[in-house]
N, C-alpha and C. Protein backbone atom coordinates (compact mmCIF):
# COMPACT_ATOMS: atom_id res chain seq x y z
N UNK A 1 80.20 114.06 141.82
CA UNK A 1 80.69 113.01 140.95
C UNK A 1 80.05 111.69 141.34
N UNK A 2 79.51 110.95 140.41
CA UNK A 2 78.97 109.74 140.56
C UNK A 2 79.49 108.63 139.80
N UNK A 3 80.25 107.71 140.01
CA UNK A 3 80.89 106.93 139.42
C UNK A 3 80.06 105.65 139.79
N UNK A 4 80.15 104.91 138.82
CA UNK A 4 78.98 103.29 138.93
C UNK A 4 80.08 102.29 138.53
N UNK A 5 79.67 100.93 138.86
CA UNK A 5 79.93 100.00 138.43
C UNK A 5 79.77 99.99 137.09
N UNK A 6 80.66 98.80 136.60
CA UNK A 6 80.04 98.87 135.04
C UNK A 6 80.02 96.93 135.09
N UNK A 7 79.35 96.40 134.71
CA UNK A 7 79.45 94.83 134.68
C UNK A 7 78.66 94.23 133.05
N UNK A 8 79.44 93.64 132.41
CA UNK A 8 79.20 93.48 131.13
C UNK A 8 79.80 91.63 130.62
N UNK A 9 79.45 91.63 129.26
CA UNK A 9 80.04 90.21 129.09
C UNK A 9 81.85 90.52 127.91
N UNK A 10 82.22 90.05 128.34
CA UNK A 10 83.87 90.32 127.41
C UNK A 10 83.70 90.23 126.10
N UNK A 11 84.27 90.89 125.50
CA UNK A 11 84.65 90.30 124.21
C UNK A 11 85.80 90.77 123.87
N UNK A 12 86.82 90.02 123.16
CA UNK A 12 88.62 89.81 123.03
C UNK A 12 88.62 90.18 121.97
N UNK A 13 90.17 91.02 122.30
CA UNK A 13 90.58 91.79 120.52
C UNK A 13 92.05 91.39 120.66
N UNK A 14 93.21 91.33 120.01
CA UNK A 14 94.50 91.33 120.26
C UNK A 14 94.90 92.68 120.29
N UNK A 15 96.64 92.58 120.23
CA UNK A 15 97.11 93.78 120.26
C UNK A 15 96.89 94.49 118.94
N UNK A 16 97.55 95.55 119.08
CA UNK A 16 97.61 96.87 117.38
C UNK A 16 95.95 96.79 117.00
N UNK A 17 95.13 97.04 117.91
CA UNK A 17 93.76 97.30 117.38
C UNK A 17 93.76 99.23 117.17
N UNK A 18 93.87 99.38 115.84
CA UNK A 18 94.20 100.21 115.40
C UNK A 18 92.69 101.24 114.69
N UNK A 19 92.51 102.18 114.80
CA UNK A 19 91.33 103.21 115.13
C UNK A 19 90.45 102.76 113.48
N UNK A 20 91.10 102.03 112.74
CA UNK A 20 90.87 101.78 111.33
C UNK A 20 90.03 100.54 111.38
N UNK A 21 90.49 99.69 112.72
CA UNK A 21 89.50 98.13 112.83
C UNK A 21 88.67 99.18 113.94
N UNK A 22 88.81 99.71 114.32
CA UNK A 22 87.45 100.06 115.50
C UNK A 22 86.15 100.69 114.36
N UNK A 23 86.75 101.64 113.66
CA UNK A 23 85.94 102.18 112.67
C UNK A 23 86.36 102.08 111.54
N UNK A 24 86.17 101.88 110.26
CA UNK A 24 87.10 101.69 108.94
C UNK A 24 86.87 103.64 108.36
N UNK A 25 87.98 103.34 107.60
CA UNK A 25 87.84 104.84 106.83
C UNK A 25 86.36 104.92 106.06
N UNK A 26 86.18 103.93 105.61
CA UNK A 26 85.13 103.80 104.84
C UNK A 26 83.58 104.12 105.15
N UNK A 27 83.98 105.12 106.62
CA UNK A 27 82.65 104.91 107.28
C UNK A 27 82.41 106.36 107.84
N UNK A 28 83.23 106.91 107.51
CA UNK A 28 83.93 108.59 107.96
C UNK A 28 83.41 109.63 107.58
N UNK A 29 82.26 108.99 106.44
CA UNK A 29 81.68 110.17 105.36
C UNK A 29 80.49 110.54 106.59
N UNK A 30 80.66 110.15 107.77
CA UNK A 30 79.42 110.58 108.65
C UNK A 30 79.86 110.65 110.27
N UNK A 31 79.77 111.69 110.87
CA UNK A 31 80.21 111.44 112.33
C UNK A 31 78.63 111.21 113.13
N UNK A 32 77.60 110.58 112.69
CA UNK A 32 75.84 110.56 113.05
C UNK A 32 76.46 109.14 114.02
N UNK A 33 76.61 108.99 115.31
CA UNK A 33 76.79 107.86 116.07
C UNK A 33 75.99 106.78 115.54
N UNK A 34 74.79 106.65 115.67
CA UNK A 34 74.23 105.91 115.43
C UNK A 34 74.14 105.29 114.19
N UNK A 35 75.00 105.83 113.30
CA UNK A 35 75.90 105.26 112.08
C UNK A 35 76.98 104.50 111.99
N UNK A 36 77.96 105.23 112.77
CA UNK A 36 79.44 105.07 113.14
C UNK A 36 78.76 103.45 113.84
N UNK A 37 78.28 103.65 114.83
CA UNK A 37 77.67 102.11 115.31
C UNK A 37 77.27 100.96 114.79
N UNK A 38 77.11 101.11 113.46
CA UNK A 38 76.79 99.72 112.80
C UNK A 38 77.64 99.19 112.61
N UNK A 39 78.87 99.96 112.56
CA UNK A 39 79.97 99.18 111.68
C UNK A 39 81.51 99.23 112.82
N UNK A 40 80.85 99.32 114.08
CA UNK A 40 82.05 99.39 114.77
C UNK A 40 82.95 97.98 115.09
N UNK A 41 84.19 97.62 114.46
CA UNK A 41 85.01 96.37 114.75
C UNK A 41 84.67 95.64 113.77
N UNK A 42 83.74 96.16 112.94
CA UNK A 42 83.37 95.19 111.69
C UNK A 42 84.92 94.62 110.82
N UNK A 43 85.84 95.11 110.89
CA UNK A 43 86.80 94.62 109.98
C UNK A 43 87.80 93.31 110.80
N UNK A 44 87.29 93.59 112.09
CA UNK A 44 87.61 92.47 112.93
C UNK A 44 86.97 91.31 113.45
N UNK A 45 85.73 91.81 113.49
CA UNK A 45 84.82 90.86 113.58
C UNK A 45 83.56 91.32 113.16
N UNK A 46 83.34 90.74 111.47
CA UNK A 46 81.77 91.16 110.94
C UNK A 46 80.59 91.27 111.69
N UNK A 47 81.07 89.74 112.53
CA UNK A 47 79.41 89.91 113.53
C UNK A 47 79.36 90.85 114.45
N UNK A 48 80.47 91.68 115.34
CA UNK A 48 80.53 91.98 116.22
C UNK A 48 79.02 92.68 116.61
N UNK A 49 79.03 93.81 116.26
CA UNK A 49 77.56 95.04 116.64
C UNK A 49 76.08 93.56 116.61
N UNK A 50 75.89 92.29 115.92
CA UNK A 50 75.34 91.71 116.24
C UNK A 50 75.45 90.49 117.16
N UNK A 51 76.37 90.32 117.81
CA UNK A 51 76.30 89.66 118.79
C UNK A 51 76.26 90.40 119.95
N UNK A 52 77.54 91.53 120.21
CA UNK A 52 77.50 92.28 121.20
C UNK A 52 75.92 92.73 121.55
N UNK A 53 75.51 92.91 123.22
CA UNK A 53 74.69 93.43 123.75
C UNK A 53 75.27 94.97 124.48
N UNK A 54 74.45 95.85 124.83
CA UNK A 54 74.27 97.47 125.49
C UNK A 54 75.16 96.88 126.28
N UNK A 55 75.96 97.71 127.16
CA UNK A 55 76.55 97.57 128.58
C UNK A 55 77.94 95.89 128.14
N UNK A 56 78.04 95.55 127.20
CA UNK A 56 79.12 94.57 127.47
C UNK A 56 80.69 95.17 127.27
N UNK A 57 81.47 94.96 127.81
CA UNK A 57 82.96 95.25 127.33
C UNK A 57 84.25 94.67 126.72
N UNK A 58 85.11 95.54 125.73
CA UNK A 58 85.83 94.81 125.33
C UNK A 58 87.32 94.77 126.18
N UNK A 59 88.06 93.73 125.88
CA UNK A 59 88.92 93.35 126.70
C UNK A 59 90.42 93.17 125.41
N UNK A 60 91.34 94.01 125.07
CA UNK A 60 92.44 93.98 124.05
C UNK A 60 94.31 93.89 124.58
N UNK A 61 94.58 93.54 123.64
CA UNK A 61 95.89 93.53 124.02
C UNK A 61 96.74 94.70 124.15
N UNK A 62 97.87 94.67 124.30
CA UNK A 62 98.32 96.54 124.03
C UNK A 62 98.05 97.25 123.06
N UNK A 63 98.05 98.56 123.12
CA UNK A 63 98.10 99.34 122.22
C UNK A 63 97.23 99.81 121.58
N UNK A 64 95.96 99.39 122.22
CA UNK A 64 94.39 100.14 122.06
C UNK A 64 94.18 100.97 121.12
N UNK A 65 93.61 101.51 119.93
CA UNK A 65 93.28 102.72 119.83
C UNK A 65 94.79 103.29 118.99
N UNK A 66 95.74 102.40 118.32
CA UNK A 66 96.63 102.87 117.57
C UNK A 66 96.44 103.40 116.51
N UNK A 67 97.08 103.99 115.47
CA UNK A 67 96.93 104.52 113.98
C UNK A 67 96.51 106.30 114.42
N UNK A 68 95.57 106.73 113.62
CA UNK A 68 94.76 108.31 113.30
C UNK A 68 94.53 108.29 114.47
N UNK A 69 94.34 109.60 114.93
CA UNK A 69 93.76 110.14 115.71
C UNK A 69 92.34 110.50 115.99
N UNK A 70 91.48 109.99 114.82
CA UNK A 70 90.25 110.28 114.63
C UNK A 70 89.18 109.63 115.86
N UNK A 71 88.20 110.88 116.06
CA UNK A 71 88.23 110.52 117.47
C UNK A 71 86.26 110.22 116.87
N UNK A 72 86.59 109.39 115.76
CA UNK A 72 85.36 108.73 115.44
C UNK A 72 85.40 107.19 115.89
N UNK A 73 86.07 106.97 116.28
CA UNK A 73 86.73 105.70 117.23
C UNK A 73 85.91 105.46 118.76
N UNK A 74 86.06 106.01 119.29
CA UNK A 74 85.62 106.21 120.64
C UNK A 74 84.10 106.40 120.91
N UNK A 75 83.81 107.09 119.79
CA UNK A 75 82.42 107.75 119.61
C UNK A 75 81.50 106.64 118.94
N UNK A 76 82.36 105.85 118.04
CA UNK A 76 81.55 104.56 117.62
C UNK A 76 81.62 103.47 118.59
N UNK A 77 82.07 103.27 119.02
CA UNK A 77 81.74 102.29 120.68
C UNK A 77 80.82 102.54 121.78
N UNK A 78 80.78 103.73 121.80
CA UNK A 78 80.24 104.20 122.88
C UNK A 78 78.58 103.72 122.53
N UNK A 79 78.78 104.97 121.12
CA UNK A 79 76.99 104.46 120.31
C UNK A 79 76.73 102.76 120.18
N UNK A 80 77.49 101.93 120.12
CA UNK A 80 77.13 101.04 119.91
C UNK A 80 77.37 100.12 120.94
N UNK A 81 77.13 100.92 121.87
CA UNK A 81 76.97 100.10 123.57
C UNK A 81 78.21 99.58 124.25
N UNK A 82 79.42 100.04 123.56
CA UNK A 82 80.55 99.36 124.45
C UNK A 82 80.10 99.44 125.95
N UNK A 83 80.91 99.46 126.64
CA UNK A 83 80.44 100.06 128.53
C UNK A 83 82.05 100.66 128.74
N UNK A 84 82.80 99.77 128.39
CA UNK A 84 83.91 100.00 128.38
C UNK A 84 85.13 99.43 127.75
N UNK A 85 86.44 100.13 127.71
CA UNK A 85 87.60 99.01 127.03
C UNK A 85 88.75 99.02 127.83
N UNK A 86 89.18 97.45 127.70
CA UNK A 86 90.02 97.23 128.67
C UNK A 86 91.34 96.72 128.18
N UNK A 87 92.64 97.23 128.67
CA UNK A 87 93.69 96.87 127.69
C UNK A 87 95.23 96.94 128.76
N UNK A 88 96.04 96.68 127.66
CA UNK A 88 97.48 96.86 128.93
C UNK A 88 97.54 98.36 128.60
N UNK A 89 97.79 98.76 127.47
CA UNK A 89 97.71 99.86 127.16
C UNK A 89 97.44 100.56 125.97
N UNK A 90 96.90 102.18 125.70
CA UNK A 90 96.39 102.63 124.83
C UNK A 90 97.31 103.55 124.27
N UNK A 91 96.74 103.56 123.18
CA UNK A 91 97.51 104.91 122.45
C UNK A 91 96.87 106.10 122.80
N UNK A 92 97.88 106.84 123.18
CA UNK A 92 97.87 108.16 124.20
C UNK A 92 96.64 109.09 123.17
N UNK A 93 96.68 109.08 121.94
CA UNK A 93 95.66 110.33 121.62
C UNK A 93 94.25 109.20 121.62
N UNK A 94 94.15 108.21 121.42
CA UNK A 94 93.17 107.62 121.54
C UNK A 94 92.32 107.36 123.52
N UNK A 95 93.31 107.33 123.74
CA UNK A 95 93.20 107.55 125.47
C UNK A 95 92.60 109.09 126.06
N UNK A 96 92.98 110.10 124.93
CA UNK A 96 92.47 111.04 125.66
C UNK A 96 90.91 111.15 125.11
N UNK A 97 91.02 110.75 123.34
CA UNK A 97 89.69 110.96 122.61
C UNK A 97 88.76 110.37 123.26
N UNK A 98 88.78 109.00 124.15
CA UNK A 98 87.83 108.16 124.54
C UNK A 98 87.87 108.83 125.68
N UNK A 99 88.20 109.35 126.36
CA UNK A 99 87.80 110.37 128.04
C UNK A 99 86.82 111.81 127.18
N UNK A 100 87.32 112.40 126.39
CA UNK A 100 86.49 113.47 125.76
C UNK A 100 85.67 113.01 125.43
N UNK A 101 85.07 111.99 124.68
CA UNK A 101 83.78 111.59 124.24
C UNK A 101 82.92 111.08 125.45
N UNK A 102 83.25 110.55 126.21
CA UNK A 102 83.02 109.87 127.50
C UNK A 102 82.81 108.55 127.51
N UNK A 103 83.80 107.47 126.65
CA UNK A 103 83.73 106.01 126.59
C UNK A 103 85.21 106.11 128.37
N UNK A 104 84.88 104.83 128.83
CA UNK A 104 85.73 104.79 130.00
C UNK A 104 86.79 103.52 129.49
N UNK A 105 87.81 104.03 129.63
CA UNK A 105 89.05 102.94 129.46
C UNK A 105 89.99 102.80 130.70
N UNK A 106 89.99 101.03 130.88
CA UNK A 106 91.18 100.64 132.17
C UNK A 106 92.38 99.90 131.43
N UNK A 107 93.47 100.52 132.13
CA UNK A 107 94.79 100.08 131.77
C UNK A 107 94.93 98.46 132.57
N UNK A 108 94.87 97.76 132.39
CA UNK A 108 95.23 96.58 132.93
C UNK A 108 95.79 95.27 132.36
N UNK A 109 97.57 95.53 132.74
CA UNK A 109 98.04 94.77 132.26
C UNK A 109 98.42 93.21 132.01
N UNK A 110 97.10 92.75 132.62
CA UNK A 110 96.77 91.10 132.93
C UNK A 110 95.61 90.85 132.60
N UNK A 111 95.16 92.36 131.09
CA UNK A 111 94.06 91.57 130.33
C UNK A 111 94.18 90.59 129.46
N UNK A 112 95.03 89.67 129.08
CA UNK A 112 95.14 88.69 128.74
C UNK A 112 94.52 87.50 129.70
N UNK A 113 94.36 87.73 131.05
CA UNK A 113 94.12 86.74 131.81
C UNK A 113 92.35 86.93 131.05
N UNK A 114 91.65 87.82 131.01
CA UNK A 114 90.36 87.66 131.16
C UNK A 114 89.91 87.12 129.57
N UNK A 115 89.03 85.95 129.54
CA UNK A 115 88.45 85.51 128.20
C UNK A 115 87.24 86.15 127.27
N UNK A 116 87.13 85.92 126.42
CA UNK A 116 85.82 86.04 125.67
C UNK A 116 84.51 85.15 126.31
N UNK A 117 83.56 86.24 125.99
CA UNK A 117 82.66 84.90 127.06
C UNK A 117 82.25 85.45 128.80
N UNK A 118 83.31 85.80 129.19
CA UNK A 118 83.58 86.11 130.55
C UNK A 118 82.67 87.08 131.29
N UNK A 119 82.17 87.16 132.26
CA UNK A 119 81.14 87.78 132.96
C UNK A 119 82.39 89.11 133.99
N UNK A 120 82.24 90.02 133.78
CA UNK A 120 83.19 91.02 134.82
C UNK A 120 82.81 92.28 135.33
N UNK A 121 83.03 92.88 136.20
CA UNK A 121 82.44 93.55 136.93
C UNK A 121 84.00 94.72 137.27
N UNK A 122 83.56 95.88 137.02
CA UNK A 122 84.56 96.86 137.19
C UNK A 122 83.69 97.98 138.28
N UNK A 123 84.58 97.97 139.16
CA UNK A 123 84.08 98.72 140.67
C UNK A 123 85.49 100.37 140.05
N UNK A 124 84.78 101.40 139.31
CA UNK A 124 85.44 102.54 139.64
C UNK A 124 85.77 103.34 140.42
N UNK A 125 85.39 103.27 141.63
CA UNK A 125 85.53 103.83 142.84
C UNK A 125 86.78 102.96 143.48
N UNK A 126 86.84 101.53 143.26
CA UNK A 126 87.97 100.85 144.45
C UNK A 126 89.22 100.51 143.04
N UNK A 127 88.68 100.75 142.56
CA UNK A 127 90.11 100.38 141.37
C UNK A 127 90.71 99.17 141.03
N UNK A 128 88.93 98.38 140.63
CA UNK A 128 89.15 96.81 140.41
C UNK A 128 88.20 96.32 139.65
N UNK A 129 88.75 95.47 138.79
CA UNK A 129 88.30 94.61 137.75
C UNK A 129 87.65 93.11 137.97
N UNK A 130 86.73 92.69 138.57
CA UNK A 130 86.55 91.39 139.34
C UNK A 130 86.18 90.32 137.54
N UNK A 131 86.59 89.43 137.81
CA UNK A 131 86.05 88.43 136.28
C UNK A 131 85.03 87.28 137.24
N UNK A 132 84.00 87.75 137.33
CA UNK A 132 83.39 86.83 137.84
C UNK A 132 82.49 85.28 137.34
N UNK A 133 83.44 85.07 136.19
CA UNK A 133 83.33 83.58 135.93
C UNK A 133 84.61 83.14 136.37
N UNK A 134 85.71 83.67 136.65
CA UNK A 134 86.54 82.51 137.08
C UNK A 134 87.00 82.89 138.77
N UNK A 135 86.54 84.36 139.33
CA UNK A 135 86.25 84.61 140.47
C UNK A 135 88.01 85.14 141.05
N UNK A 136 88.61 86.17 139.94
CA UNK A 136 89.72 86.33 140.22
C UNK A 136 89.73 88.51 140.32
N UNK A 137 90.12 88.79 141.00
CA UNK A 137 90.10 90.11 141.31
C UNK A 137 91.48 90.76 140.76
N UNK A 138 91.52 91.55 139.89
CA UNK A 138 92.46 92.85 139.07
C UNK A 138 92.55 94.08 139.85
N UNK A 139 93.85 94.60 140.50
CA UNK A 139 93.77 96.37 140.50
C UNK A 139 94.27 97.26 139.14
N UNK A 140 93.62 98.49 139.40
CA UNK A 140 93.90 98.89 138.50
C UNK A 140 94.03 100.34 138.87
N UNK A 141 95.20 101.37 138.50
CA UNK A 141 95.02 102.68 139.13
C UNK A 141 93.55 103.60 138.89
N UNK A 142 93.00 103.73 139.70
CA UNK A 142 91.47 104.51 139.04
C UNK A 142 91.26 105.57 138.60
N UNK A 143 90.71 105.54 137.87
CA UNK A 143 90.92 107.37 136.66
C UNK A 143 90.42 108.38 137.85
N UNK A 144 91.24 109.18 137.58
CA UNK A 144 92.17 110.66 138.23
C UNK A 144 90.05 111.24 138.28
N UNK A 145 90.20 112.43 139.12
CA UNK A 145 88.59 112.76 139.59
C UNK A 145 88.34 113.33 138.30
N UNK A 146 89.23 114.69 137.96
CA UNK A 146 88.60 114.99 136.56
C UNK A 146 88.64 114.54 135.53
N UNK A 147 88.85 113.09 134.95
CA UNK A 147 88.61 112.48 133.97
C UNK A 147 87.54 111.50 134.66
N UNK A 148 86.60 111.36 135.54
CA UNK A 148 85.64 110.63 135.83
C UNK A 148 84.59 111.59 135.86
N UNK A 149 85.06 112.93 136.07
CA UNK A 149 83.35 113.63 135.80
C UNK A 149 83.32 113.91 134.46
N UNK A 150 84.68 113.96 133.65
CA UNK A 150 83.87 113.82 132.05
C UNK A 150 83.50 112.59 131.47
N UNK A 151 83.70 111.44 132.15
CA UNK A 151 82.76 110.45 131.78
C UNK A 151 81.58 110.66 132.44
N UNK A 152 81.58 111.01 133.26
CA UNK A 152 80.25 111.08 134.17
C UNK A 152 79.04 112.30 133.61
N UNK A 153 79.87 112.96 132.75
CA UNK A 153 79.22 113.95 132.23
C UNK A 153 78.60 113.39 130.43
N UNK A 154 79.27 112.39 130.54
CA UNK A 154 78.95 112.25 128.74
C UNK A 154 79.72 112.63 128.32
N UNK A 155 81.44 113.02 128.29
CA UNK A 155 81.78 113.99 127.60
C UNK A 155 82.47 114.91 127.67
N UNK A 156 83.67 115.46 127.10
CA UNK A 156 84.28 116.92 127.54
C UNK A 156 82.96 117.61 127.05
N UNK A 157 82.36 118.12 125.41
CA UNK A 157 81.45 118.54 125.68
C UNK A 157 80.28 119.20 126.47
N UNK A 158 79.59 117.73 126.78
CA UNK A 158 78.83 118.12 127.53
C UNK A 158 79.14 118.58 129.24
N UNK A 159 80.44 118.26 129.56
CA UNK A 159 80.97 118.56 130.89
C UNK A 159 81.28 120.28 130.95
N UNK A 160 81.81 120.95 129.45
CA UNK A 160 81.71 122.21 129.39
C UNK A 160 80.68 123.11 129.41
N UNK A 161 79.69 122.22 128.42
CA UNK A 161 78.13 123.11 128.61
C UNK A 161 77.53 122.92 130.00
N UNK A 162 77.78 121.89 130.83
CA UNK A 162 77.53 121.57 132.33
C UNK A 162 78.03 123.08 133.29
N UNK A 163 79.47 122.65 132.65
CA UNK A 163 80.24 123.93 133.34
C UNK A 163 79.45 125.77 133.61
N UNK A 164 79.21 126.36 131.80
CA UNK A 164 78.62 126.62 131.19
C UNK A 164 77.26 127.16 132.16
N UNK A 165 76.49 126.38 131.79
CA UNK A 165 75.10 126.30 132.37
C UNK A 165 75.21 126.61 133.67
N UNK A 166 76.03 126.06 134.58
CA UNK A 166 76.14 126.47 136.12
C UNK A 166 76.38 128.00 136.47
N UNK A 167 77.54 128.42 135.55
CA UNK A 167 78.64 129.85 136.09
C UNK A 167 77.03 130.87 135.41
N UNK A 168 76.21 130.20 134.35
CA UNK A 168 74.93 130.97 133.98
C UNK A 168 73.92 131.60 134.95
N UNK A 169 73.43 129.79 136.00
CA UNK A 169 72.92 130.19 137.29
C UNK A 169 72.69 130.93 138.02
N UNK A 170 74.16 131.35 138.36
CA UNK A 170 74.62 132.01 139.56
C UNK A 170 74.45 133.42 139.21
């Protein structure tokens, strides 16, 4: 298992960000990522996919990932460079969809402290969130081992064909 840092620039959502502002229905006629990606948060913020850069993260209020279960949500962030999402808390089927796809989500309930703008640095191994523009350090419980090798894998997917491919090996 190899777990990395992830260090990105913020960008702020409020609470009830609901799987419909991450992706709109209107966008469903295709699960091609690199589709789903143009239009991810667009109903929240048009510019978003053009301002956002690869590797930056978002930072939301509770309830992450509310509404459908459609786990074209997770999969459109990922393609369109999230690194990660950070929240007090998620909605449980959206919490698991974003570990199966392999987007990484931290529960942290003093993301309100961190701004838009903000430079931060998430250490997955020590179970901390550093905001290093205002130089203030977050814990956070750190995802359990086997939900870090299916991020680490890309994926339940690809963590099964991993699986898969090995028991082949032998």
């Amino acid at each position: 298992m190899q777990k990395a840092n992830i260090d990105g620039k913020v960008w702020t959502f409020g609470k009830d960000i609901d799987t419909d502002l991450i992706i709109a229905a209107r966008y469903l006629n295709t699960s091609v990522p690199e589709e789903l990606a143009k239009h991810v948060m667009e109903d929240s913020d048009p510019e978003f996919v053009n301002k956002m850069r690869r590797g930056d993260v978002i930072v939301a209020g509770e309830n992450f990932g509310c509404g459908s279960s459609r786990e074209h949500a997770p999969i459109a962030l990922k393609a369109a460079g999230v690194a990660a999402v950070i929240a007090p808390t998620f909605a449980r089927i959206f919490y698991r969809n974003a570990f199966n796809m392999g987007l990484p989500i931290f529960e942290l309930k003093e993301s309100s402290e961190i701004s838009e703008g903000d430079e931060i640095s998430v250490d997955m191994n020590a179970g901390t969130i550093t905001n290093k523009s205002t130089n203030k350090t977050y814990n956070f419980t750190p995802i359990p081992a086997f939900m870090q090798e299916l991020i680490d894998a890309g994926g339940l997917m690809n963590f099964a064909q991993n699986e898969i491919n090995a028991k082949e090996a032998k």
